[in-house]
Protein backbone atom coordinates (compact mmCIF):
# COMPACT_ATOMS: atom_id res chain seq x y z
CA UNK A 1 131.67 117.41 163.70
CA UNK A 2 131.16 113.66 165.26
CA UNK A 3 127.73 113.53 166.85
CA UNK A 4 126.39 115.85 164.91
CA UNK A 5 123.17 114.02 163.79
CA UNK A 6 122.41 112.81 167.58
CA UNK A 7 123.30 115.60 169.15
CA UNK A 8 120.35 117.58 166.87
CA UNK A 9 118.28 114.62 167.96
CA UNK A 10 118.35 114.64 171.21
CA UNK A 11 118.42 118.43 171.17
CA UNK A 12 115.12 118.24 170.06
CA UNK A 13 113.93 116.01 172.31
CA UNK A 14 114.85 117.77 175.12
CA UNK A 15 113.20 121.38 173.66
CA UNK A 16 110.05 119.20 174.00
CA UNK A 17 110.39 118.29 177.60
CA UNK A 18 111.58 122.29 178.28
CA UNK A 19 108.32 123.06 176.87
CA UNK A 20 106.61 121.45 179.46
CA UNK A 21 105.53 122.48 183.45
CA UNK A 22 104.79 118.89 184.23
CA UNK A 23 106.45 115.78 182.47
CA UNK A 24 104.04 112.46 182.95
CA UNK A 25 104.97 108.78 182.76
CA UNK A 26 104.17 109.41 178.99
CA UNK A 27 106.12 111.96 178.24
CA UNK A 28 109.20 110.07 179.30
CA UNK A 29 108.63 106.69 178.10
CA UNK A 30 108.21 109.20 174.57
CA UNK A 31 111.09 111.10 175.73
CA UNK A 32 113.67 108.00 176.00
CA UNK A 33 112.40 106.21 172.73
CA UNK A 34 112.87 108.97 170.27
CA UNK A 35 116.74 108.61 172.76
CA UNK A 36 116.75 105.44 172.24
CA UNK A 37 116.23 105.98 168.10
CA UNK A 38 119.00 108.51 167.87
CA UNK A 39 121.28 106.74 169.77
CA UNK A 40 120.82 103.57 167.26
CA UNK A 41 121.20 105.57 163.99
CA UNK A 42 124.03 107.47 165.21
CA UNK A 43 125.70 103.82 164.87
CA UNK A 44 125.37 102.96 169.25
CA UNK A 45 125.96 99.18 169.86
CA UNK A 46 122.06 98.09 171.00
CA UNK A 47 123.15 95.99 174.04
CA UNK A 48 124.60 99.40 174.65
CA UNK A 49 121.43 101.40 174.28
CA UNK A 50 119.54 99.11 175.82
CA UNK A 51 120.85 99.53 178.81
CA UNK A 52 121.61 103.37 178.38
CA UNK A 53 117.73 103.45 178.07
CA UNK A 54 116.85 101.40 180.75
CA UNK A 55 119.32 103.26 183.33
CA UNK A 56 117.43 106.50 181.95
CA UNK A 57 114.08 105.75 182.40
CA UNK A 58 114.86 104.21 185.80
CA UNK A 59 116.08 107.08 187.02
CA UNK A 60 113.82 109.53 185.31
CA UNK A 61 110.38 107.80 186.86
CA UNK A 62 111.30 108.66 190.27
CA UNK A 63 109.99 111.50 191.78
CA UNK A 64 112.95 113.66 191.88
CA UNK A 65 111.96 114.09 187.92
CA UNK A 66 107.86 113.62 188.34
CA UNK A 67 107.71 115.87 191.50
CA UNK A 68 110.35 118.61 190.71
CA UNK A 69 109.38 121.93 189.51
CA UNK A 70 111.46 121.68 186.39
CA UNK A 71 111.14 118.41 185.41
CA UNK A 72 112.71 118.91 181.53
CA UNK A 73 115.88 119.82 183.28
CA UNK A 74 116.17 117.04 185.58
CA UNK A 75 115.78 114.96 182.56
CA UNK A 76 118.85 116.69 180.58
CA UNK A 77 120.45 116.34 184.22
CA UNK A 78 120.23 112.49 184.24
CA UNK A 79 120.67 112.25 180.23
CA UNK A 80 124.23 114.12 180.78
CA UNK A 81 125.00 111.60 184.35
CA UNK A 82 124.60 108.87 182.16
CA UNK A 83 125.64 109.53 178.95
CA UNK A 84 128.92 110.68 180.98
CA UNK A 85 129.27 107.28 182.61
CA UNK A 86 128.57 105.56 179.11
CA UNK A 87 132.04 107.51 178.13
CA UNK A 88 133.86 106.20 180.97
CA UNK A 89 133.06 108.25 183.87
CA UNK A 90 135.93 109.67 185.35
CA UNK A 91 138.79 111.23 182.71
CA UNK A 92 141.82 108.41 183.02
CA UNK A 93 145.20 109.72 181.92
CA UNK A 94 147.82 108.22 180.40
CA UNK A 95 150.29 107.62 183.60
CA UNK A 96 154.35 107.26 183.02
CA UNK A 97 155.76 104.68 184.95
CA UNK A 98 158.05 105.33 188.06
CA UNK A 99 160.88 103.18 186.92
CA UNK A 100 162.08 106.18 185.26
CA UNK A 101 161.15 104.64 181.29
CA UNK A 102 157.76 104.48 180.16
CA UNK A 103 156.81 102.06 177.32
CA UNK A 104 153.80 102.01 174.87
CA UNK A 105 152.74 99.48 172.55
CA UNK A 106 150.47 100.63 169.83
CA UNK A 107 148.02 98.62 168.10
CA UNK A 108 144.94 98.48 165.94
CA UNK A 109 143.21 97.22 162.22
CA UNK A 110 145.30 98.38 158.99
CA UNK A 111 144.63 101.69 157.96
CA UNK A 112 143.75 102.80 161.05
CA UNK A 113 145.99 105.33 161.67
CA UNK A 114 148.30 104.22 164.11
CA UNK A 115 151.90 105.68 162.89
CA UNK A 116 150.43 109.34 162.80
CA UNK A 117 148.55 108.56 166.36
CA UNK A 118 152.26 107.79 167.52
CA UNK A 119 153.45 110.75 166.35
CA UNK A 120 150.81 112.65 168.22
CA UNK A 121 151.67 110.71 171.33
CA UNK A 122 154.92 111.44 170.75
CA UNK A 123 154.55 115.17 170.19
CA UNK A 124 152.05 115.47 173.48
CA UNK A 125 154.74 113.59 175.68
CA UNK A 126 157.53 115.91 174.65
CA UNK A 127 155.23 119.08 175.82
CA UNK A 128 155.72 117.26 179.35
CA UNK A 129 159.29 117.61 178.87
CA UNK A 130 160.08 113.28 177.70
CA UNK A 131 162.57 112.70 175.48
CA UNK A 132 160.63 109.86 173.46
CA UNK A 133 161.84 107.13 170.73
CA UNK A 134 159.62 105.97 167.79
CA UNK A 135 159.96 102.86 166.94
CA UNK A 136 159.19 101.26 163.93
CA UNK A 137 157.80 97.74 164.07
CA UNK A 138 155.56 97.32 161.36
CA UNK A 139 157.83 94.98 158.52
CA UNK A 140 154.38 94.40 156.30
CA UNK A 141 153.70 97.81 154.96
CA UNK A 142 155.05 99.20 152.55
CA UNK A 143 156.76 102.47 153.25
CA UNK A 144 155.87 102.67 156.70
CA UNK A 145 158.89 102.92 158.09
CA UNK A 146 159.53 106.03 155.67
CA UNK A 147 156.46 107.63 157.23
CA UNK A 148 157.58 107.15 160.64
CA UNK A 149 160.78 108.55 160.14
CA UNK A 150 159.26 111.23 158.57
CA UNK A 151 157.07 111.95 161.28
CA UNK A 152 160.68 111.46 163.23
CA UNK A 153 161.82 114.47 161.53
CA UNK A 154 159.51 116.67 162.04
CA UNK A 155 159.19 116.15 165.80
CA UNK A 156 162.71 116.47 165.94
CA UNK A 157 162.20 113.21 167.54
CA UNK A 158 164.59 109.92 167.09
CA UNK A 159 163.03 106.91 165.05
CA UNK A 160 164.65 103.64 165.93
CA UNK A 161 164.14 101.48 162.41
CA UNK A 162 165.79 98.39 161.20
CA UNK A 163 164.81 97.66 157.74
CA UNK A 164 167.16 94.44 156.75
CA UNK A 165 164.99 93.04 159.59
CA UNK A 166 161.88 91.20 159.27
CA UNK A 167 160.93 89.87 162.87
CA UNK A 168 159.26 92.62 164.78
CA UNK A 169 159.47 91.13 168.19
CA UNK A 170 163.09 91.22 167.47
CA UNK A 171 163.04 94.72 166.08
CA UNK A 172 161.17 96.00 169.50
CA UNK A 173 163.54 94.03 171.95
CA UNK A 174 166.90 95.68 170.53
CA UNK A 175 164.68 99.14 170.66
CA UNK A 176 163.99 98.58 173.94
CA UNK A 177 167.97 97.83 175.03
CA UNK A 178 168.89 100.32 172.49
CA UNK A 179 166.36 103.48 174.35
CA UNK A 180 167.65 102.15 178.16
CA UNK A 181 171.03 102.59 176.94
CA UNK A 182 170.89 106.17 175.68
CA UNK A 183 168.33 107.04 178.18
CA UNK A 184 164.95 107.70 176.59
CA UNK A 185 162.10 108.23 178.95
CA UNK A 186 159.37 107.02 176.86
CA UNK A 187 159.22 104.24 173.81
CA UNK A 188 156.27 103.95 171.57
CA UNK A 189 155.92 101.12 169.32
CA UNK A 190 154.18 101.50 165.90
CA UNK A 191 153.24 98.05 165.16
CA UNK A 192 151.34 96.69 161.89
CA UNK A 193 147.55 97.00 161.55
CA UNK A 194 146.03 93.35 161.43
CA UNK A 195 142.48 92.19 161.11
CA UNK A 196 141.40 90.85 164.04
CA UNK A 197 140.39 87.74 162.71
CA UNK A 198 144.08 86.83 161.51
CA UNK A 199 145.17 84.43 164.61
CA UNK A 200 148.95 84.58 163.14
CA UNK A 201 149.39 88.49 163.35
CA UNK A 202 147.41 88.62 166.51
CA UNK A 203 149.54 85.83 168.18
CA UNK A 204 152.62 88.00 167.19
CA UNK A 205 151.10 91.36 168.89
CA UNK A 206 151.27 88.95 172.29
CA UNK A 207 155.12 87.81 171.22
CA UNK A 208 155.30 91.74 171.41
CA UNK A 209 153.52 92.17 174.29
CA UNK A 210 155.13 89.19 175.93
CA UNK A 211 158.78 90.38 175.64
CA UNK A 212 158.89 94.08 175.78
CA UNK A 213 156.64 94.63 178.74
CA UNK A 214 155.14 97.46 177.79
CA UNK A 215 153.50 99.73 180.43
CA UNK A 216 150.65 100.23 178.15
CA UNK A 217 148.73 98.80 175.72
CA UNK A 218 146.84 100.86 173.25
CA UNK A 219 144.17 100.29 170.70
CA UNK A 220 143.83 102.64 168.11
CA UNK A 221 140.22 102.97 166.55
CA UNK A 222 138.84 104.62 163.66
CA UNK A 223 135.99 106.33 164.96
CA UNK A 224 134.33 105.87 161.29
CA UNK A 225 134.58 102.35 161.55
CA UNK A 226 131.10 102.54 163.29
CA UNK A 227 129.49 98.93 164.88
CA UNK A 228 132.79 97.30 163.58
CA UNK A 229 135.07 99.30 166.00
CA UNK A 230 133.13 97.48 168.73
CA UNK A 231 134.03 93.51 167.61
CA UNK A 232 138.08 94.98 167.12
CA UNK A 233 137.66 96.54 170.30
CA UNK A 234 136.66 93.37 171.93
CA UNK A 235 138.82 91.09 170.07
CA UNK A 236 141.96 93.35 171.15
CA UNK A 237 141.11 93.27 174.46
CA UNK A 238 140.53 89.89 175.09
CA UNK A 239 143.39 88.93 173.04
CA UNK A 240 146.46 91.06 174.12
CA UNK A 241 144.58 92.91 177.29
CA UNK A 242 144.54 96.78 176.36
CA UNK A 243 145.06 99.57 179.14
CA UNK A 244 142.32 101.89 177.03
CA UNK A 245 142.08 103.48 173.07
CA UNK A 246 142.52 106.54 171.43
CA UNK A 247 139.92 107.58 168.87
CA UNK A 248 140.72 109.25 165.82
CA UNK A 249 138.93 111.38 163.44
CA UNK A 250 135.96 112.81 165.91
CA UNK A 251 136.75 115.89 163.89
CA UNK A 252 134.95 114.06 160.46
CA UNK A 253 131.18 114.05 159.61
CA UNK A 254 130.49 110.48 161.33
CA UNK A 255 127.79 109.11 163.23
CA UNK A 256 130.09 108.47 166.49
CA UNK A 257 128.98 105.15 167.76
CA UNK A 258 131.91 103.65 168.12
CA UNK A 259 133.14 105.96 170.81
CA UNK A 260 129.84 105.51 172.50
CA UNK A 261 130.06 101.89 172.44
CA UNK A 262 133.67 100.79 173.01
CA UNK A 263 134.27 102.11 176.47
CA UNK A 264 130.94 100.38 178.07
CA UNK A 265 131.56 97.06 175.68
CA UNK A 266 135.64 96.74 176.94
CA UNK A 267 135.26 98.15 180.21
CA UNK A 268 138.31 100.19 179.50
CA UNK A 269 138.82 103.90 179.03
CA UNK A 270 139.34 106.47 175.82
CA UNK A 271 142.84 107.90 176.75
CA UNK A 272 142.55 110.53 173.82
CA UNK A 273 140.91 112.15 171.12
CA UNK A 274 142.40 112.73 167.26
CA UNK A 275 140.49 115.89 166.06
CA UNK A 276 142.47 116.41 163.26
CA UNK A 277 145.41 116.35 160.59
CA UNK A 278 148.20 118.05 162.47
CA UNK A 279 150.37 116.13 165.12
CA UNK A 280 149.30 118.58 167.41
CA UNK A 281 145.76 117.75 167.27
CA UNK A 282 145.04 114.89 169.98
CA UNK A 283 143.18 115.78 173.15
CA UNK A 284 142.90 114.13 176.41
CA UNK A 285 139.35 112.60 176.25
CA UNK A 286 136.99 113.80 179.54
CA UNK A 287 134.18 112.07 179.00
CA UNK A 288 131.72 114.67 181.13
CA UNK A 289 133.36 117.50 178.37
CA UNK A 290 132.17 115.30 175.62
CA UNK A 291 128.77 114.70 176.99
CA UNK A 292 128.13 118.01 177.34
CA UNK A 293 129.04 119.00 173.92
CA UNK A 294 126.75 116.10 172.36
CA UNK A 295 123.87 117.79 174.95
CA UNK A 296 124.37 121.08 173.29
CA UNK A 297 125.95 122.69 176.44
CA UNK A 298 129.15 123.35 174.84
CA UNK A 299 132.89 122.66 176.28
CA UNK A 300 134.07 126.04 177.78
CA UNK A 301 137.22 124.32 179.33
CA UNK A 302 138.03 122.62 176.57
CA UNK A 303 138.51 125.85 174.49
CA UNK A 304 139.85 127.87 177.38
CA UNK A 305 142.68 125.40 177.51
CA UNK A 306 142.61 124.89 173.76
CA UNK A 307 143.10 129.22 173.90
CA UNK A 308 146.05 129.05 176.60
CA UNK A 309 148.08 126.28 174.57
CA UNK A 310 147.84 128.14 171.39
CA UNK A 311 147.73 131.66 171.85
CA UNK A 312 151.39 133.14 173.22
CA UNK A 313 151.08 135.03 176.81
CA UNK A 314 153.90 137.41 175.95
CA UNK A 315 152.40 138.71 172.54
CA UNK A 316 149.27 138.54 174.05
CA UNK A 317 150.09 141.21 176.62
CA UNK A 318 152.26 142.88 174.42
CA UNK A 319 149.21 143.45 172.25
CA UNK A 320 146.96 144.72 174.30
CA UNK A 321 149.35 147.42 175.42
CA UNK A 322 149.48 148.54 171.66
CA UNK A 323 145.48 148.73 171.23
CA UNK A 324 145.89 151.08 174.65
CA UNK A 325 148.55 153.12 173.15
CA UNK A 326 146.56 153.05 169.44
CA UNK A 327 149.72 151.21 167.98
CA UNK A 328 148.38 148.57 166.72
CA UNK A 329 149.42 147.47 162.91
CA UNK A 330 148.43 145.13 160.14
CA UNK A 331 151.35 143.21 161.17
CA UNK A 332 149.60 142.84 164.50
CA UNK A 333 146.98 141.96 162.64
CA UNK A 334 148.54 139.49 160.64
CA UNK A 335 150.36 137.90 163.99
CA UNK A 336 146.32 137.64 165.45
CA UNK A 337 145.13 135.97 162.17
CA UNK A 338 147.90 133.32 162.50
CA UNK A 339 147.27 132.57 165.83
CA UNK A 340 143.71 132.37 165.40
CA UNK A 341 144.23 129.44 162.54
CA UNK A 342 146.24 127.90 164.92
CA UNK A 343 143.10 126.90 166.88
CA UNK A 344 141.86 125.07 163.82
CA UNK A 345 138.32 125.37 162.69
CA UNK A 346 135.79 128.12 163.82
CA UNK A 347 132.82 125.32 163.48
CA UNK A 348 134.70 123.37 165.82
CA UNK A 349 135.36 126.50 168.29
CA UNK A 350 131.56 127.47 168.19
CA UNK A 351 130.49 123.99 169.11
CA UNK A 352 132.85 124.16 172.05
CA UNK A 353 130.93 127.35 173.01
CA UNK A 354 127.59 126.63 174.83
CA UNK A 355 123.73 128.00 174.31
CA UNK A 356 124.87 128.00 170.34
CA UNK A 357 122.13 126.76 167.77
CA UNK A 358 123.91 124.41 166.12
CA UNK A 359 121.13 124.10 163.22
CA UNK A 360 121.74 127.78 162.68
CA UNK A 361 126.03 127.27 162.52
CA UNK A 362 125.22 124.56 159.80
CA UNK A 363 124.12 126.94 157.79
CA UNK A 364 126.40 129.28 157.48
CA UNK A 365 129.69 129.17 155.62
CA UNK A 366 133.20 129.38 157.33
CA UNK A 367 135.92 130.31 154.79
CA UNK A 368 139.10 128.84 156.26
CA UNK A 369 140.67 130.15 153.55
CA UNK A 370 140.11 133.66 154.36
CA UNK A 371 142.78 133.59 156.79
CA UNK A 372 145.70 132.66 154.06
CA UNK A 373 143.99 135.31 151.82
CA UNK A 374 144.58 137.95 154.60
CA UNK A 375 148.00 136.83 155.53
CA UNK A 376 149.07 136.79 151.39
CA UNK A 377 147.61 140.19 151.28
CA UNK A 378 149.71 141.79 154.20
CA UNK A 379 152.56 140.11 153.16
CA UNK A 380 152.39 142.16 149.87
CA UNK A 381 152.78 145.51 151.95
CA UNK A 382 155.74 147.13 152.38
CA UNK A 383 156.51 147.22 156.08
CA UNK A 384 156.02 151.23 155.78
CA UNK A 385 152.26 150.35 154.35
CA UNK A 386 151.60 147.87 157.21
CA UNK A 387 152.47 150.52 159.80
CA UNK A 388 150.40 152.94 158.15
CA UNK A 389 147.53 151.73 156.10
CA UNK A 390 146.34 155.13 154.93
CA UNK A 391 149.00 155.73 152.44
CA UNK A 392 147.36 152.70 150.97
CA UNK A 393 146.15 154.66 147.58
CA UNK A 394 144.69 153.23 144.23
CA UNK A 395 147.91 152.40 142.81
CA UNK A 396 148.75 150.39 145.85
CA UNK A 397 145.91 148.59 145.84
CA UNK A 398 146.75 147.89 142.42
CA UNK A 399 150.06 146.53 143.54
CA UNK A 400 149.42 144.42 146.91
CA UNK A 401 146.37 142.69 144.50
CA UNK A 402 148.45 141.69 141.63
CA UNK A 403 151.54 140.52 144.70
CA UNK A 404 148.57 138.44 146.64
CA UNK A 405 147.13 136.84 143.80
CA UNK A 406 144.32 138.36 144.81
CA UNK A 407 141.40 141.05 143.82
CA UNK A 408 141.58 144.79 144.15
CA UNK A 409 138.07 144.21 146.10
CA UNK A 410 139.67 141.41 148.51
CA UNK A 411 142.19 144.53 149.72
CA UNK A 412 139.46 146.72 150.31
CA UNK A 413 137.60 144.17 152.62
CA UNK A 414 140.95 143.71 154.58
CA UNK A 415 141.57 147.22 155.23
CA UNK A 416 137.69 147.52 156.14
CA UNK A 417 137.88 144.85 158.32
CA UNK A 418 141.14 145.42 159.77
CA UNK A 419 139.72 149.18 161.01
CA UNK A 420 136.60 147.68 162.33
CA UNK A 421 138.86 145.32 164.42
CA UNK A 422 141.23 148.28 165.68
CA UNK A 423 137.80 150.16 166.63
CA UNK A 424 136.12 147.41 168.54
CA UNK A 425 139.39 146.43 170.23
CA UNK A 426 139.86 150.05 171.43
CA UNK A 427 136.54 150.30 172.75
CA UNK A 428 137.06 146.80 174.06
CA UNK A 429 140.06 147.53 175.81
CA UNK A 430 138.90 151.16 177.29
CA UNK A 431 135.88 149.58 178.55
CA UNK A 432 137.69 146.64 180.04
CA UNK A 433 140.78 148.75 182.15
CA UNK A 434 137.70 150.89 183.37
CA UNK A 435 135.38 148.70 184.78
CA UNK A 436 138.15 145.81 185.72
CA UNK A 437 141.51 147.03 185.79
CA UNK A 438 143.77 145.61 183.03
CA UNK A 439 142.82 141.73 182.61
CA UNK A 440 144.34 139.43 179.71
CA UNK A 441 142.39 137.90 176.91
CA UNK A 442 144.04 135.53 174.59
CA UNK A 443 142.64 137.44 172.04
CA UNK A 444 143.84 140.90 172.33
């Protein structure tokens, strides 16, 4: 998980300050160096920090921190205010234009990223009902056109390519006239990555610009690229005037400076978040959500919403009358498993959750793989042993192993597990239409 390593840090910083009835001028000028280290090793541009710190520290000598009765939290209070503002402040979203077509020109440094990020722009504008068109304008790499179109495919979204062509300001004019004539509501362009430094790609990205108009401009950063992403950031915006960026790979093991640095350095905001492989997996970035999770306080809307987008209402209900009624099957089970993988990775769930000790998640192993070795396993039933789990002998056992490719032992954990689960869901649900009346959980 980004931010990992600072938010530990500053984790521990803060325990110090709860430990404490009275915080003196000491205390906090300690307090905001060891914030001031973390935020430099996690990668922070220092003109950044600097002035992160000195915001901090102006607040936090005032008397509504020296004179309160809980002065550690009035720290954390000011700590979250302005590492929120450091973010961006208020949550800006991506706004399609009234004209009735909204166009988006991608950009950023090679490898980057940028034709899977428009495929998870594409796939998020189609859940608000566009009908989008991919466009391919990078001429310089080799086979990304095929990726695109790829991508194309498995949005079930239309790729406008041109590969005889070599002049991609020409390429994203005849897209543009070719998407108002069959009436697409949005365009994205995938353009080529190019080092900032390279004044002859860069003056091409403003040809781009220049003639297509485009209702926004987009920088895509990798948010590994650390102190770097900052100078690319800077040289984008000053070159071709970007409307904010989108930062991928916050779900990798990095230090997460860039996206504390690039919002305060350009002045402009993160529009979204890439937190992982599938084309699904980019999030609207709310800078207060993201504070709080570096804090330790968890991101309880963030998962709620993550919970109502991937868990289906319908089944959901449907379920829960089958616990009432004591119908409830491995095939249920199976259904819950699948839609439980859908929400990607349980370390990333618990850190969404707050009041968790991260230092005590690190330690413990999550086998993602369990879930495939569950679903293999009920898929080697017969539909009659699904319904009915206690005809499940030996000799089955034998059987749904050998079908799974998996262990006799690994079939006996299931069927352990999976009566646990029934169980706890039954007192769950008895305990729930007694005290409450019948509510909906996206897990049941």
């Amino acid at each position: 998980m980004v931010f990992e390593g600072l938010s530990e840090k500053l984790q521990d910083t803060f325990k110090k300050l709860r430990g404490k009835g009275k915080l003196t001028e000491k205390d906090i000028k300690e307090a905001t160096r060891e914030i001031k280290l973390a935020l430099l090793e996690a990668d922070v541009n220092f003109k950044v920090v600097k002035k992160f710190v000195n915001s901090i520290n102006e607040r936090a000598m005032g008397s509504e921190v020296l004179k309160s009765l809980t002065p550690g939290q009035q720290v954390i209070k000011i700590v979250n205010d302005e590492l929120t503002q450091l973010l961006g402040g208020e949550p800006f979203k991506l706004k399609y234009s009234p004209k009735g077509m909204t166009s988006i020109m991608l950009v950023g440094l090679q490898g980057a990223g940028k034709t899977t990020t428009a495929g998870k722009l594409a796939a998020y504008m189609k859940k608000d009902g566009k009908k989008v068109l991919l466009v391919a304008c990078d001429v310089y790499r080799p086979a990304a056109i095929k990726q695109l179109q790829v991508i194309g495919k498995q949005l079930e979204t239309h790729v406008y390519a041109d590969e005889s062509a070599k002049d991609p300001v020409k390429i994203a004019a005849d897209a543009l006239k070719y998407a108002r004539e069959y009436l697409f509501d949005t365009v994205i362009f995938d353009t080529a990555g190019r080092l900032q430094i390279d004044e002859k790609l860069m003056d091409e990205l403003v040809d781009i610009k220049k003639t297509v108009e485009p209702d926004h401009v987009v920088l895509n950063i990798d948010s590994m690229t650390g102190q770097e992403a900052v100078n690319v950031a800077e040289t984008f915006n000053e070159k071709i005037d970007i409307t904010g960026v989108i930062l991928t790979k916050l779900d990798g093991d990095t230090r997460g400076g860039a996206a504390l640095s690039v919002a305060s350095v350009t002045g402009k905001p993160i529009l979204f978040a890439g937190m992982g492989e599938k084309l699904t997996d980019l999030e609207v970035f709310y800078p207060d959500r993201m504070a709080s999770r570096i804090l330790g306080m968890g991101d309880v809307l963030s998962l709620i919403e993550k919970a109502q987008t991937d868990f289906d209402e319908e089944k959901a209900i449907e379920l829960q009358e089958k616990i009432r009624k004591q119908t409830f099957t491995l095939e249920d089970f199976k259904n819950q498993l699948i839609q439980m993988k859908s929400m990607g990775s349980f370390k990333d769930i618990l850190n969404m959750m707050p009041g968790g000790n991260k230092k005590a998640l690190k330690g413990l192993d999550f086998d993602e793989k369990e879930f495939s070795r569950s679903e293999a396993i009920i898929n080697s039933m017969t539909p009659e042993e699904r319904i009915n789990p206690g005809i499940i002998n030996a000799n089955r056992r034998k059987r749904i192993a050998a079908g799974s490719g998996t262990r006799v032992q690994d079939v006996n954990k299931l069927l352990k597990g999976f009566e646990q689960s029934k169980k706890m869901m039954k007192q769950f649900s008895g305990l729930n239409n007694k005290k409450h009346g019948r509510m909906k959980f996206p897990f049941m």
